[in-house]
C-alpha atoms as a PDB file:
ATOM      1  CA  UNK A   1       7.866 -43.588  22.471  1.00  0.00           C
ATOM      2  CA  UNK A   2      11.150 -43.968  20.111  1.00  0.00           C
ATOM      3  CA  UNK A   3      13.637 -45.835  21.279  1.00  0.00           C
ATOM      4  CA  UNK A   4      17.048 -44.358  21.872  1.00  0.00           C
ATOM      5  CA  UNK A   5      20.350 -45.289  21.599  1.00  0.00           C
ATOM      6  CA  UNK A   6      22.446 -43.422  24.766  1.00  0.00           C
ATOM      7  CA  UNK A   7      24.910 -46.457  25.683  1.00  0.00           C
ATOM      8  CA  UNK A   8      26.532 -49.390  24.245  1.00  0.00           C
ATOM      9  CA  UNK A   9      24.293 -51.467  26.467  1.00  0.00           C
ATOM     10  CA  UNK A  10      21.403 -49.829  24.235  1.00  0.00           C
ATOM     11  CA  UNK A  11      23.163 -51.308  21.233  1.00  0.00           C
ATOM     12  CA  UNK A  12      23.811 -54.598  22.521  1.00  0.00           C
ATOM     13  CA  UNK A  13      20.033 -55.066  23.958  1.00  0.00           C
ATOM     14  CA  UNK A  14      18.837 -54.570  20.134  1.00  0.00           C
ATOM     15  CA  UNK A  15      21.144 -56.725  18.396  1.00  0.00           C
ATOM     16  CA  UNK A  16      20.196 -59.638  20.420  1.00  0.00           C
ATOM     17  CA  UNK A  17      16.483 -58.621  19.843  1.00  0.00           C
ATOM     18  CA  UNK A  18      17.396 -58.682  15.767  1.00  0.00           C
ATOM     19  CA  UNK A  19      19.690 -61.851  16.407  1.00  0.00           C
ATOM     20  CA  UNK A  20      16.404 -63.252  17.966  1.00  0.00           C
ATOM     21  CA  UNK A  21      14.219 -62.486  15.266  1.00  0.00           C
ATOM     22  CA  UNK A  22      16.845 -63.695  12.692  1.00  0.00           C
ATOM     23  CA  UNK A  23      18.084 -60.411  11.828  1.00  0.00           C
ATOM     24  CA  UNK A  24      21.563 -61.087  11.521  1.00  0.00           C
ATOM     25  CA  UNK A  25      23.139 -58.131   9.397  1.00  0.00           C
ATOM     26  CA  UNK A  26      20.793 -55.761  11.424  1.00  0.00           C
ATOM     27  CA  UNK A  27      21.994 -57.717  14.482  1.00  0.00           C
ATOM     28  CA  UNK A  28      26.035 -57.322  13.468  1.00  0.00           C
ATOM     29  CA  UNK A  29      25.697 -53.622  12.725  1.00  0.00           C
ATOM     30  CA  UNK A  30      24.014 -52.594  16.072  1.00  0.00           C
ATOM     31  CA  UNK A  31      27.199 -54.856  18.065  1.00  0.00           C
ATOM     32  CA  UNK A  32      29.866 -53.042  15.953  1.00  0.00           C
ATOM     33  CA  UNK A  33      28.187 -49.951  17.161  1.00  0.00           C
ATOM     34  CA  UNK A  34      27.935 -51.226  20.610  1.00  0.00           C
ATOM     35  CA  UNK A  35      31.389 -52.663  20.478  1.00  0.00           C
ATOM     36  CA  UNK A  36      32.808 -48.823  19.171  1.00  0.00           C
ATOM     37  CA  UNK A  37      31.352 -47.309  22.559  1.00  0.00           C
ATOM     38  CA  UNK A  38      32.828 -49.620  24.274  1.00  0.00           C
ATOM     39  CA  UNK A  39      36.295 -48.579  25.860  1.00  0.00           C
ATOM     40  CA  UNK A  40      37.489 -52.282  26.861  1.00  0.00           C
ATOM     41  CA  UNK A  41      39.327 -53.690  23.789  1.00  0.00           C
ATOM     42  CA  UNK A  42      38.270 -57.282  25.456  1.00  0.00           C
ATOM     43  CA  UNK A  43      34.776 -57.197  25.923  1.00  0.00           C
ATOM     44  CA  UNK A  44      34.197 -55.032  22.297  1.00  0.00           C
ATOM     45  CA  UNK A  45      35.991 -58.190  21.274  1.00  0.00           C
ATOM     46  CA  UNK A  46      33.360 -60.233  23.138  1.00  0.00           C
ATOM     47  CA  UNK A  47      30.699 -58.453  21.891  1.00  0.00           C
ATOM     48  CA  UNK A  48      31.841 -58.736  17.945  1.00  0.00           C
ATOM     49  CA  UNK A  49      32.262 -62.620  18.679  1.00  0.00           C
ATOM     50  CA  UNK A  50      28.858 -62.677  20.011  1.00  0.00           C
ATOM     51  CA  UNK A  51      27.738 -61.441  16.375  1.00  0.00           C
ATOM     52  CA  UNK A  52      29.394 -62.667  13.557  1.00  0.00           C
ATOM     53  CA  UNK A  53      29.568 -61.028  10.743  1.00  0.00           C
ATOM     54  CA  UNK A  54      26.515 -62.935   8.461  1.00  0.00           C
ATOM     55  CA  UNK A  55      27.857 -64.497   4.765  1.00  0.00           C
ATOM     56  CA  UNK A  56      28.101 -62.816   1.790  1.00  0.00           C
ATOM     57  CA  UNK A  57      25.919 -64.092  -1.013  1.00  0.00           C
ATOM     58  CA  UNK A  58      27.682 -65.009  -3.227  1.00  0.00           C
ATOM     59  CA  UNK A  59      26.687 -63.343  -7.112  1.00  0.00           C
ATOM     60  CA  UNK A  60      26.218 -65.648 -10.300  1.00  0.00           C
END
């Protein structure tokens, strides 16, 4: 059965199942989608600090 993606607890659930697995960019992007859905400008804040946004690589 696919998994779906109905609630910003969905979101949240699978970013800390790609944060676990060391999936960090994965992880980020399904929190800013989690933290989008969510309507209190606190705990979207929460959520984005419990993700932070991975480094760049930097180019030579």
């Amino acid at each position: 059965m696919p998994l779906t993606f109905n609630t910003a607890a969905d979101y949240l659930d699978a970013a800390r199942e790609m944060a676990r697995s060391n999936r960090w960019a994965l992880a980020r992007l399904l929190a800013e989608e989690a933290a989008d859905q969510t309507l209190d400008p606190a705990q979207a804040a929460r959520i984005l600090a419990e993700f932070p946004a991975p480094n760049r690589r930097e180019e030579d």
